[in-house]
PDB file of N, CA and C in Angstrom:
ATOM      1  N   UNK A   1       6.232 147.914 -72.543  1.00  0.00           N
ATOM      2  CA  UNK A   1       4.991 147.962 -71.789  1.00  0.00           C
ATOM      3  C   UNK A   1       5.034 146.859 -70.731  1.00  0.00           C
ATOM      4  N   UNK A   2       4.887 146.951 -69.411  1.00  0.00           N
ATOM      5  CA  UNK A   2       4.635 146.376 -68.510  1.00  0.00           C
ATOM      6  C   UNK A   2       3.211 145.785 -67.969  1.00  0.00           C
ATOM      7  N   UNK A   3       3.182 144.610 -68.147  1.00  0.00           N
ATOM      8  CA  UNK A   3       1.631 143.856 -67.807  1.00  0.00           C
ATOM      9  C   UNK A   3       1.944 143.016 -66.664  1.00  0.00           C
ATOM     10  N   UNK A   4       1.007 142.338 -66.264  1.00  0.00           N
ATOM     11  CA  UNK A   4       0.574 141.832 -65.006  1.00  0.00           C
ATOM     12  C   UNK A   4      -0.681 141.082 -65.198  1.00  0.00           C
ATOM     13  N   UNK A   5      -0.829 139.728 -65.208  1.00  0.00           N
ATOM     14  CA  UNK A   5      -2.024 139.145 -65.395  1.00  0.00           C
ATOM     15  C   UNK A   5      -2.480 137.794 -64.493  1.00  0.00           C
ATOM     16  N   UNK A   6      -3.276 138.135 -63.420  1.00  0.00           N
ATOM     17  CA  UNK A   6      -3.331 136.889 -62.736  1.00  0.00           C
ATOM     18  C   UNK A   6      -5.223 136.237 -62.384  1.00  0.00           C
ATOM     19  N   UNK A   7      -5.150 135.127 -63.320  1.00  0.00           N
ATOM     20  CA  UNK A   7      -6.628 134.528 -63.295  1.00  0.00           C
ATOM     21  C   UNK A   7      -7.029 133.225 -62.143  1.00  0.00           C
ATOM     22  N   UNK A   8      -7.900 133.322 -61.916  1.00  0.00           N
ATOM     23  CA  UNK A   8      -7.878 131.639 -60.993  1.00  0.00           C
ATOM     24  C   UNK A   8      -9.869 131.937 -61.373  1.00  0.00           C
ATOM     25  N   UNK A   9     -10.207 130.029 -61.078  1.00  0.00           N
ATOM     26  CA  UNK A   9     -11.283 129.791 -61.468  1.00  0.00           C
ATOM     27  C   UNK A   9     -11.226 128.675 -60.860  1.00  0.00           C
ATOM     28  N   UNK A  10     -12.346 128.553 -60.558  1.00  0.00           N
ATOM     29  CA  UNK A  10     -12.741 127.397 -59.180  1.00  0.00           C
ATOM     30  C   UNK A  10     -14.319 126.809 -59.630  1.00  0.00           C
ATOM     31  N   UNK A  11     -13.988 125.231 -60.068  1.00  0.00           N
ATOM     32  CA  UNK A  11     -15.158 125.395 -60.444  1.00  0.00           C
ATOM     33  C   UNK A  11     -15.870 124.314 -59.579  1.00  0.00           C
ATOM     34  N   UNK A  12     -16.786 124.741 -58.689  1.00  0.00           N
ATOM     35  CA  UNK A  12     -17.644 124.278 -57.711  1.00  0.00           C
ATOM     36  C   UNK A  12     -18.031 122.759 -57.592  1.00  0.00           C
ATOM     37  N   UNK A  13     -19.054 122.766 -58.775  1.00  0.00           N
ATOM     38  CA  UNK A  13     -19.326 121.492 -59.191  1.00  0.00           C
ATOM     39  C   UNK A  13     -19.177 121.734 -60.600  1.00  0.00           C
ATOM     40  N   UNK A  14     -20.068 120.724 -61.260  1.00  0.00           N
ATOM     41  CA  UNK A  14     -20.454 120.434 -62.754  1.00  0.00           C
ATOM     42  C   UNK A  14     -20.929 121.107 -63.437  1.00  0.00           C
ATOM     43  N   UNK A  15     -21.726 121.965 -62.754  1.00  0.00           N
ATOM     44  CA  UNK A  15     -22.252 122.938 -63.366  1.00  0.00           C
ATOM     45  C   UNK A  15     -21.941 124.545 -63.021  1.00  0.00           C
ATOM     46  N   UNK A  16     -21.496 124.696 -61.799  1.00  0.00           N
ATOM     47  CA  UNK A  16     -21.211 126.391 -61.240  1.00  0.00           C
ATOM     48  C   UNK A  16     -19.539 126.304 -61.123  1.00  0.00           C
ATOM     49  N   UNK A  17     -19.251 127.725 -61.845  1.00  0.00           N
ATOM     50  CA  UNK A  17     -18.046 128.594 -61.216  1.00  0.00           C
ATOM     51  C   UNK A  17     -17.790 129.540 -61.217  1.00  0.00           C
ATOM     52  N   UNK A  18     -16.466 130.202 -60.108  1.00  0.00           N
ATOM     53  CA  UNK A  18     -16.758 131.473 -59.497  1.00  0.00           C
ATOM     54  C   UNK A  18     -15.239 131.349 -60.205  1.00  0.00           C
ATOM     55  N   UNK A  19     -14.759 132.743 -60.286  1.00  0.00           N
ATOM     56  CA  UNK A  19     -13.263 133.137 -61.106  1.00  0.00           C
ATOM     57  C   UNK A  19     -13.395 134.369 -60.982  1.00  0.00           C
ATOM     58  N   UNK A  20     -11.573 135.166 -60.832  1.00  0.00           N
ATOM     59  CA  UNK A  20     -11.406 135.888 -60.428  1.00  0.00           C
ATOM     60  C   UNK A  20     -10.637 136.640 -61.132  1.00  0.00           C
ATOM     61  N   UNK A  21     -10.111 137.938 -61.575  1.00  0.00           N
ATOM     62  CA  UNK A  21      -8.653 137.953 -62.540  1.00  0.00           C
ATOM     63  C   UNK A  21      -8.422 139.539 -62.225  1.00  0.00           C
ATOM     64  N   UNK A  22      -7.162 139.644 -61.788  1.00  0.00           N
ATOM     65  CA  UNK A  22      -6.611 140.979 -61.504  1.00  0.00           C
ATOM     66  C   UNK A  22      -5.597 141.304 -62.540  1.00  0.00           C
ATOM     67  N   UNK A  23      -5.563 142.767 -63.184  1.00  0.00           N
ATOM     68  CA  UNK A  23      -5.149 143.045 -64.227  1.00  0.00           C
ATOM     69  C   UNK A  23      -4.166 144.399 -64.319  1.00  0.00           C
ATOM     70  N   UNK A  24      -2.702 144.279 -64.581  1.00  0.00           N
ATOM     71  CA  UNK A  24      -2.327 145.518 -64.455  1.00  0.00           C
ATOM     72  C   UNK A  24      -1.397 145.440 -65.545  1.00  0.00           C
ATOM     73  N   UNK A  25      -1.861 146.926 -66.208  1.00  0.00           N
ATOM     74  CA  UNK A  25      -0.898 147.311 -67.401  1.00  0.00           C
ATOM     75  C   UNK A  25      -0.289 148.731 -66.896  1.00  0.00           C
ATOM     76  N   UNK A  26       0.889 148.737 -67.525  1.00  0.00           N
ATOM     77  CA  UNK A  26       1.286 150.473 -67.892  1.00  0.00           C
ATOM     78  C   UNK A  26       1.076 150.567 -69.235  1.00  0.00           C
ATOM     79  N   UNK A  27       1.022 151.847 -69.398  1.00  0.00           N
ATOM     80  CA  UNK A  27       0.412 152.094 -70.950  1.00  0.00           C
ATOM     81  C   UNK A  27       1.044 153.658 -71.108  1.00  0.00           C
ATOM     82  N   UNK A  28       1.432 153.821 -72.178  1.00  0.00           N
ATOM     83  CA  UNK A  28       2.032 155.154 -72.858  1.00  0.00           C
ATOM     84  C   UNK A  28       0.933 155.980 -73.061  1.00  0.00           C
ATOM     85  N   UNK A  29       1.330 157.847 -72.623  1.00  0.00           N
ATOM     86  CA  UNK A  29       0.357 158.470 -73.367  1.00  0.00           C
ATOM     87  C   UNK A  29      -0.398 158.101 -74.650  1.00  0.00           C
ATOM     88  N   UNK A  30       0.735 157.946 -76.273  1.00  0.00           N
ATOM     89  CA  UNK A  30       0.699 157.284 -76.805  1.00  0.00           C
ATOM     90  C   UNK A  30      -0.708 156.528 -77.101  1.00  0.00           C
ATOM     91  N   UNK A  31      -0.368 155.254 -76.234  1.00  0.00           N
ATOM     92  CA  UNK A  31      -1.464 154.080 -76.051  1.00  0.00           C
ATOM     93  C   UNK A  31      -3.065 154.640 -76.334  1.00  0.00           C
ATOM     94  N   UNK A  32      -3.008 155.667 -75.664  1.00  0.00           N
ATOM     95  CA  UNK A  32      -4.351 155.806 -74.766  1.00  0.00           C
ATOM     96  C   UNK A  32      -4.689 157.282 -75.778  1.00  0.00           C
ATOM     97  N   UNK A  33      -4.027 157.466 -76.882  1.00  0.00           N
ATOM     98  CA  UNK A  33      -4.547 158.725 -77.185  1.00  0.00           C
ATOM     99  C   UNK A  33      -4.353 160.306 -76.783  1.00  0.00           C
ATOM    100  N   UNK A  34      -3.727 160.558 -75.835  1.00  0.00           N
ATOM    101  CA  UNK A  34      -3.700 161.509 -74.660  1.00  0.00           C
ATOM    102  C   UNK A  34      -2.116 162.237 -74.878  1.00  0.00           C
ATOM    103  N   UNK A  35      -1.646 161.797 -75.726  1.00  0.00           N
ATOM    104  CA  UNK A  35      -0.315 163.088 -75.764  1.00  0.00           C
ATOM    105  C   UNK A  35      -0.450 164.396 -75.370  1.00  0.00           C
ATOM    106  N   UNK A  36       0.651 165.057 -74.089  1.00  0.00           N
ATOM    107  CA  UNK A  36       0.141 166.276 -73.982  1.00  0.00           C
ATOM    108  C   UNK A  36      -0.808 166.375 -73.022  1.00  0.00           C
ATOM    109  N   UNK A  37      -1.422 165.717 -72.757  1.00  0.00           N
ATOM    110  CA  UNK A  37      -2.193 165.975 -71.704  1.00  0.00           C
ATOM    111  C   UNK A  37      -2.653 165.512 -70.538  1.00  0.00           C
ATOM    112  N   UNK A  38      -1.587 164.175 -70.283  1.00  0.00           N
ATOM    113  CA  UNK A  38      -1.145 163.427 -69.435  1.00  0.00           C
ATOM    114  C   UNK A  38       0.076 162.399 -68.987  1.00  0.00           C
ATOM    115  N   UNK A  39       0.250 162.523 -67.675  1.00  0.00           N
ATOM    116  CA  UNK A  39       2.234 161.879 -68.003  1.00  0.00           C
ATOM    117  C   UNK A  39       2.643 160.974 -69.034  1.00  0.00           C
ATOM    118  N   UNK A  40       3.480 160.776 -69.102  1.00  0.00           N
ATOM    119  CA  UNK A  40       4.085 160.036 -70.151  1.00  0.00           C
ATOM    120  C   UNK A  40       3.499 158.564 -70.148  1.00  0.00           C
ATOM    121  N   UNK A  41       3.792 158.163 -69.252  1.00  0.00           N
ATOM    122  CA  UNK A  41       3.191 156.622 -68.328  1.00  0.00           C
ATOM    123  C   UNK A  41       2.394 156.434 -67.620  1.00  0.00           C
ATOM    124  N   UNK A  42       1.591 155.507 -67.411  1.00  0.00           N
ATOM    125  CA  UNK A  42       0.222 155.493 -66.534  1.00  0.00           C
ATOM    126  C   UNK A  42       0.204 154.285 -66.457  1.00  0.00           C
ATOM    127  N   UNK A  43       0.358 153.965 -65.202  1.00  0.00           N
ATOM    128  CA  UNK A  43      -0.315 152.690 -64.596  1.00  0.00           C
ATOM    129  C   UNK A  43      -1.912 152.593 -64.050  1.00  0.00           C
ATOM    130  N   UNK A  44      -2.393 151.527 -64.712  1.00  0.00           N
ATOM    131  CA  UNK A  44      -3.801 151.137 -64.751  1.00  0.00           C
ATOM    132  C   UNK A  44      -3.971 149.776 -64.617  1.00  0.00           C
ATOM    133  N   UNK A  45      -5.521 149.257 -63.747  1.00  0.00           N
ATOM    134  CA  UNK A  45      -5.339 148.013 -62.830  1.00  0.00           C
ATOM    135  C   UNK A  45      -7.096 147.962 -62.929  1.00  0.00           C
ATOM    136  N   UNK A  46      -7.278 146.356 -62.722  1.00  0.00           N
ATOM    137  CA  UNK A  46      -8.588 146.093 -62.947  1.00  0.00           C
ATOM    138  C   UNK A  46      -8.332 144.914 -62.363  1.00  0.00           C
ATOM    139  N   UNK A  47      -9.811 144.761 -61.897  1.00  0.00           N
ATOM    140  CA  UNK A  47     -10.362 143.953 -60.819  1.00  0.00           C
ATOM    141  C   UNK A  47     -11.180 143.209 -61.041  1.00  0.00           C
ATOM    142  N   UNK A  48     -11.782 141.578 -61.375  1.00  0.00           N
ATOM    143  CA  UNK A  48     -13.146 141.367 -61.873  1.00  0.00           C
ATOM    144  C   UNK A  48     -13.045 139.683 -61.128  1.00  0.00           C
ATOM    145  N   UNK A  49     -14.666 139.567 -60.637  1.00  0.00           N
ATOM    146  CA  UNK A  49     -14.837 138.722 -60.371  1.00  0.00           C
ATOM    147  C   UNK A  49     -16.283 138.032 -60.678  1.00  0.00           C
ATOM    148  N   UNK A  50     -16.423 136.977 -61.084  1.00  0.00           N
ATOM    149  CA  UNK A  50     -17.604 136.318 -61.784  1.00  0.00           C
ATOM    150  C   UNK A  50     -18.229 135.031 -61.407  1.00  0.00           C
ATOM    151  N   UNK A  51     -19.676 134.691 -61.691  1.00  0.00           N
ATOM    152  CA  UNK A  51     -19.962 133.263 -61.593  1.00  0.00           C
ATOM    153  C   UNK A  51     -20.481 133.003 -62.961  1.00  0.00           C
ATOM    154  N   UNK A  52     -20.250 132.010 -63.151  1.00  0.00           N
ATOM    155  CA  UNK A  52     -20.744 130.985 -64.604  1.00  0.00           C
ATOM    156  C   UNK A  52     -21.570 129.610 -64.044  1.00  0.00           C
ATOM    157  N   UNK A  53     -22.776 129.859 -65.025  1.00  0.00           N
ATOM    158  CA  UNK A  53     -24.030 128.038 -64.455  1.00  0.00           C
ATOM    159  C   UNK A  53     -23.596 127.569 -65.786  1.00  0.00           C
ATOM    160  N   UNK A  54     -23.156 126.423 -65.791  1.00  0.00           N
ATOM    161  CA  UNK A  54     -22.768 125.395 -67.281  1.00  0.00           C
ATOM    162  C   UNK A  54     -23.828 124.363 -67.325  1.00  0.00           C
ATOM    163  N   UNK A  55     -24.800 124.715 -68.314  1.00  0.00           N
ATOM    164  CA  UNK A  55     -25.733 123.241 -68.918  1.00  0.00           C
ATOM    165  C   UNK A  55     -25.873 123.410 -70.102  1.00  0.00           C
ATOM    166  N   UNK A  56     -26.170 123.080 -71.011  1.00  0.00           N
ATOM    167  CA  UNK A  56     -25.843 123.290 -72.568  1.00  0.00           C
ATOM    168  C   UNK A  56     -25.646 124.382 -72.942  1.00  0.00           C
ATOM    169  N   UNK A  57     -25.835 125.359 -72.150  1.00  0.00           N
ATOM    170  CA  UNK A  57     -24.927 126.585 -72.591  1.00  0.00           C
ATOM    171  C   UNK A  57     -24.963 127.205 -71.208  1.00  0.00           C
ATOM    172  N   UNK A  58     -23.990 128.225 -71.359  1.00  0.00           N
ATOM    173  CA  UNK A  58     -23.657 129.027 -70.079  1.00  0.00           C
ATOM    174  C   UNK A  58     -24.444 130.368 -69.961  1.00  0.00           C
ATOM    175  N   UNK A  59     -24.361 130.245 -68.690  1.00  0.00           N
ATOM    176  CA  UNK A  59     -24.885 131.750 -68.404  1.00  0.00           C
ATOM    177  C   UNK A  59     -24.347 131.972 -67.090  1.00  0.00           C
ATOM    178  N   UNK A  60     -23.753 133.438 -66.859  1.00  0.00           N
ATOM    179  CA  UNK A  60     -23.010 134.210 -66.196  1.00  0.00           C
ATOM    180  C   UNK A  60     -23.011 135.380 -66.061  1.00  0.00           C
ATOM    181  N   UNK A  61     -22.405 136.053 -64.821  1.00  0.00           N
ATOM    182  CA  UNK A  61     -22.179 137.441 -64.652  1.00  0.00           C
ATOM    183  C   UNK A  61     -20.452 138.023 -63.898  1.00  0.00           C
ATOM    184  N   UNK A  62     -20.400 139.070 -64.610  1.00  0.00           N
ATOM    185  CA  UNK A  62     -18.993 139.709 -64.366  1.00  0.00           C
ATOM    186  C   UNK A  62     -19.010 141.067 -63.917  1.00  0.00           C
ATOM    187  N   UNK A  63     -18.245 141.203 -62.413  1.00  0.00           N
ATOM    188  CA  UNK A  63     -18.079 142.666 -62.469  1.00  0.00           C
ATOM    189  C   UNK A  63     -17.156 143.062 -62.517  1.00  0.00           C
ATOM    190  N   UNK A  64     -16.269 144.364 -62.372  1.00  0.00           N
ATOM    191  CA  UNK A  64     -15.179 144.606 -62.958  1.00  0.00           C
ATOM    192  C   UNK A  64     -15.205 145.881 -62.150  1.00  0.00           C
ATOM    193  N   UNK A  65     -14.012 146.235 -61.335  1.00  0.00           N
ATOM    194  CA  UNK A  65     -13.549 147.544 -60.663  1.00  0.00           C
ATOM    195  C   UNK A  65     -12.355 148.119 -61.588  1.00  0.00           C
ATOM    196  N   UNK A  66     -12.332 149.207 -62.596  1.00  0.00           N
ATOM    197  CA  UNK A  66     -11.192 149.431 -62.784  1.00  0.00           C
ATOM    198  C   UNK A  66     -10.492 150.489 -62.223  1.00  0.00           C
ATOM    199  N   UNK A  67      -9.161 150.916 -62.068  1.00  0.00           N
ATOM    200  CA  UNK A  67      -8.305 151.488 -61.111  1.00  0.00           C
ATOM    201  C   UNK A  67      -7.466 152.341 -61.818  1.00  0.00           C
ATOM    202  N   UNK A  68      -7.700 153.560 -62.117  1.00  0.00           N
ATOM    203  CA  UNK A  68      -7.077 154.495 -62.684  1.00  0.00           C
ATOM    204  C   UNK A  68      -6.386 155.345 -62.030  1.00  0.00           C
ATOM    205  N   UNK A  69      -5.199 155.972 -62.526  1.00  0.00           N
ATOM    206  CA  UNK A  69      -4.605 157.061 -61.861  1.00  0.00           C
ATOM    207  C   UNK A  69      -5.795 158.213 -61.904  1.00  0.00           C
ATOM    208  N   UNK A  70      -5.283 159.239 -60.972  1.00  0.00           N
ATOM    209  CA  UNK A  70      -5.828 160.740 -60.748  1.00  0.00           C
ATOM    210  C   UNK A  70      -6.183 161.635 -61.812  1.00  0.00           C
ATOM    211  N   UNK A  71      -5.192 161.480 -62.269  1.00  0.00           N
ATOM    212  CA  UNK A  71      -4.825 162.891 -63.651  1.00  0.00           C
ATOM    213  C   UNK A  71      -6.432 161.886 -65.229  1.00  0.00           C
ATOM    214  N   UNK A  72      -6.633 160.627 -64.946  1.00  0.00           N
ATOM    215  CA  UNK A  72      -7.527 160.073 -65.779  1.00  0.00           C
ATOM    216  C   UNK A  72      -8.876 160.105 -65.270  1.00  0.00           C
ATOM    217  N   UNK A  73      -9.374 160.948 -64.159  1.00  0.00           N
ATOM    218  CA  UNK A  73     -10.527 160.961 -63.698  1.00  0.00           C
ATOM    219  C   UNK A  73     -11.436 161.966 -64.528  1.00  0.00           C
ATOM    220  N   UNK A  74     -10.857 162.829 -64.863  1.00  0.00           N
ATOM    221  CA  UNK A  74     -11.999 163.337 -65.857  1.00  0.00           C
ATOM    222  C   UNK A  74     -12.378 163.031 -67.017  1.00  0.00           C
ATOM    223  N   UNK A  75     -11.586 161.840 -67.419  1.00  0.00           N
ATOM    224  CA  UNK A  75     -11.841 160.992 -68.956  1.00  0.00           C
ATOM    225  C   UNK A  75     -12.669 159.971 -68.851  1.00  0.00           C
ATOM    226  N   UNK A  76     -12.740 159.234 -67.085  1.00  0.00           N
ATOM    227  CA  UNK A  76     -13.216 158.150 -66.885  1.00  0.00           C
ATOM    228  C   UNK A  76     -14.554 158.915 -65.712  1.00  0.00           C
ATOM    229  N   UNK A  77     -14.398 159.945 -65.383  1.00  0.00           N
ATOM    230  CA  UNK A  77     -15.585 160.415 -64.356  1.00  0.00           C
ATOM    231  C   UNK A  77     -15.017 159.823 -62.800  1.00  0.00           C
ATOM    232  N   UNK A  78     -14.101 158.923 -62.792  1.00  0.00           N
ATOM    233  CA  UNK A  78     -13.996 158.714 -61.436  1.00  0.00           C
ATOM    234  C   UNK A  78     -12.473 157.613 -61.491  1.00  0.00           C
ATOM    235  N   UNK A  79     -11.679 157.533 -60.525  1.00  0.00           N
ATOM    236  CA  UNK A  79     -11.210 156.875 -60.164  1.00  0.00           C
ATOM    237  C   UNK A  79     -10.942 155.455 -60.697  1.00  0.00           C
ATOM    238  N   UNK A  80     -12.578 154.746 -59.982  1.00  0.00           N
ATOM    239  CA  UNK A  80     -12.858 153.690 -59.872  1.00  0.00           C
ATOM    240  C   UNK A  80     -14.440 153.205 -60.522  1.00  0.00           C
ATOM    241  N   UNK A  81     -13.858 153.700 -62.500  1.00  0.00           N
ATOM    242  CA  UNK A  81     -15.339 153.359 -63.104  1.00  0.00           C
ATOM    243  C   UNK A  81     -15.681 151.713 -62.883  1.00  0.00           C
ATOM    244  N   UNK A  82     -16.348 151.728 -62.984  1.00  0.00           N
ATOM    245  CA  UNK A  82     -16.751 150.126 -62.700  1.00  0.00           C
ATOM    246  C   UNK A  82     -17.768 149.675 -63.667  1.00  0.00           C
ATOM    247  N   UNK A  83     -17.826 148.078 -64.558  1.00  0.00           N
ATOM    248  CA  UNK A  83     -19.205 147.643 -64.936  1.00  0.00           C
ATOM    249  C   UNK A  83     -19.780 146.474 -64.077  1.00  0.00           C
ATOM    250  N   UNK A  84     -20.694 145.992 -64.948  1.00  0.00           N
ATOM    251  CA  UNK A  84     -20.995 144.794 -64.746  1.00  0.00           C
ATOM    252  C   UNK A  84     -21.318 143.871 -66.276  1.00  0.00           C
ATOM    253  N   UNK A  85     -21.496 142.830 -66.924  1.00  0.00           N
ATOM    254  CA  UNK A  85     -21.749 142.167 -68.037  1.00  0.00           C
ATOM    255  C   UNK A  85     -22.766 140.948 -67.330  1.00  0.00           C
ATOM    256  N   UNK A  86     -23.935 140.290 -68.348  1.00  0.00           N
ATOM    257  CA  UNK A  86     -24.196 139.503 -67.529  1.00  0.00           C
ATOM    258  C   UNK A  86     -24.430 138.734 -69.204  1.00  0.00           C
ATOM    259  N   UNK A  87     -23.972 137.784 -68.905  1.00  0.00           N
ATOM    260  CA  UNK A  87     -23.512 136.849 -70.621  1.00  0.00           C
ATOM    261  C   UNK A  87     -24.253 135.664 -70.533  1.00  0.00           C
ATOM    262  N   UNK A  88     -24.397 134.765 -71.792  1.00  0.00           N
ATOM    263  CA  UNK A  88     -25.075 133.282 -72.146  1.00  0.00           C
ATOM    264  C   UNK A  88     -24.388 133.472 -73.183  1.00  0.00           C
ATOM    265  N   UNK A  89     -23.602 132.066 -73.367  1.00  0.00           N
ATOM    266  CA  UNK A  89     -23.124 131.463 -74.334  1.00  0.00           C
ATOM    267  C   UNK A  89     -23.881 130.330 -75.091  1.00  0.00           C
ATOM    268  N   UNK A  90     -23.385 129.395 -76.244  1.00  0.00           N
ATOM    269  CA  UNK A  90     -23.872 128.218 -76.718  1.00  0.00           C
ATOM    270  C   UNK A  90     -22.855 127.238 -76.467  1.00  0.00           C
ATOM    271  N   UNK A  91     -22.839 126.395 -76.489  1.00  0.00           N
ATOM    272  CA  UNK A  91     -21.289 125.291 -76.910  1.00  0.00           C
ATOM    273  C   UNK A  91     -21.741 124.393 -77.694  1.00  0.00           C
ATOM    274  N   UNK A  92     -21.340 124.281 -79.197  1.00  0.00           N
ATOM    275  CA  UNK A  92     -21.578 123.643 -79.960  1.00  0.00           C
ATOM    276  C   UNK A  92     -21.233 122.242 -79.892  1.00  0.00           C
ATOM    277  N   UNK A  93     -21.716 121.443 -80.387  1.00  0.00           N
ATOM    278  CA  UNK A  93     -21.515 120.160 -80.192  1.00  0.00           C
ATOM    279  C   UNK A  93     -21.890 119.249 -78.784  1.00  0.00           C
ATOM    280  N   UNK A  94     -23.015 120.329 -77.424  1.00  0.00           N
ATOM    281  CA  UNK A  94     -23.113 119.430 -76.724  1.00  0.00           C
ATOM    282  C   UNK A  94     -24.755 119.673 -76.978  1.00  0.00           C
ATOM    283  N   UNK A  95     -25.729 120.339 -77.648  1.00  0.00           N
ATOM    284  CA  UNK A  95     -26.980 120.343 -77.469  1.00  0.00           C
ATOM    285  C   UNK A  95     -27.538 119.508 -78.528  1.00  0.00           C
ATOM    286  N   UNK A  96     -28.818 118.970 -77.996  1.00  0.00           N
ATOM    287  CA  UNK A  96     -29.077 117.752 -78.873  1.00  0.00           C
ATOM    288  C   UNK A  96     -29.027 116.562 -78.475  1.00  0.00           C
ATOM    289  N   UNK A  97     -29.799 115.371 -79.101  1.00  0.00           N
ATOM    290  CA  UNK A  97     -29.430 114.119 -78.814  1.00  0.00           C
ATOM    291  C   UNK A  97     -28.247 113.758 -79.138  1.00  0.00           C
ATOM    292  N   UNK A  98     -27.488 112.612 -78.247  1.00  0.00           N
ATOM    293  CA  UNK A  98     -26.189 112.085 -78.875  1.00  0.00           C
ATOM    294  C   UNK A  98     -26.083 111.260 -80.092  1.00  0.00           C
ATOM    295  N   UNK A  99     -25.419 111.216 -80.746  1.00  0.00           N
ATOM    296  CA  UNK A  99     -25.427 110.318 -82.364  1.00  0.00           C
ATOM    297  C   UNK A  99     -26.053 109.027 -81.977  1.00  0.00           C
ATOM    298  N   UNK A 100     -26.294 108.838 -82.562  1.00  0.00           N
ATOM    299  CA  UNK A 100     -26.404 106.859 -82.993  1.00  0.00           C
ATOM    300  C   UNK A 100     -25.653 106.477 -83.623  1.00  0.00           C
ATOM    301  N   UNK A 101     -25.163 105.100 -82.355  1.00  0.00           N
ATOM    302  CA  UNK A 101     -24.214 104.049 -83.064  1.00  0.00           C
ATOM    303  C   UNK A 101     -24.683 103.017 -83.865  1.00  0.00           C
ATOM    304  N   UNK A 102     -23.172 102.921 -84.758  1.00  0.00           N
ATOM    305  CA  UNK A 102     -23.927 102.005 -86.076  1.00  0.00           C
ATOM    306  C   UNK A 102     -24.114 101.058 -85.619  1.00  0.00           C
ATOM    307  N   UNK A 103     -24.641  99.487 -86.442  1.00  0.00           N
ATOM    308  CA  UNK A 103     -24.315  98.882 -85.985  1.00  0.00           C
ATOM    309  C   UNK A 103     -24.221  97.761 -87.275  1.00  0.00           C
TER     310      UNK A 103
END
């Protein structure tokens, strides 16, 4: 199987960043379920780009173009299905007061 994975993330300041990640696999009928009813091999490619706000927890949004061959348009409705996600995380260990030192 042939992959392809390239991310970059830029993070603004302290609190904002924007990131990017282009994605390409080949994948076996096989893979995908589809024996028989589509070539043997299929190359497939995705596109996504996002911002993240970081203060005790994150919150962000992602969209995502994915890039299918022809012969997968009636499984996917199009070409170029696309989402979006829009996420909040926690990060443990930074919410809250900081400890007290002994003394």
């Amino acid at each position: 199987m042939n992959t392809l994975l390239i991310e970059i993330a830029l993070e603004v300041d302290r609190v904002n960043a924007v990131y990017a990640r282009v994605e390409y696999v080949r994948r076996t009928a096989a893979d995908l379920a589809l024996i028989g009813s589509v070539s043997r091999e299929l190359d497939i490619g995705a596109v996504s780009v996002g911002y993240e706000r970081r203060l005790r927890s994150g919150l962000g949004a992602r969209a995502t173009l994915n890039l299918v061959p022809e012969e997968l348009r009636l499984f996917y409705g199009s070409r170029t299905p696309g989402g979006v996600i829009v996420y909040l995380h926690g990060r443990p260990g930074i919410a809250g007061p900081p400890p007290m030192a002994a003394h």
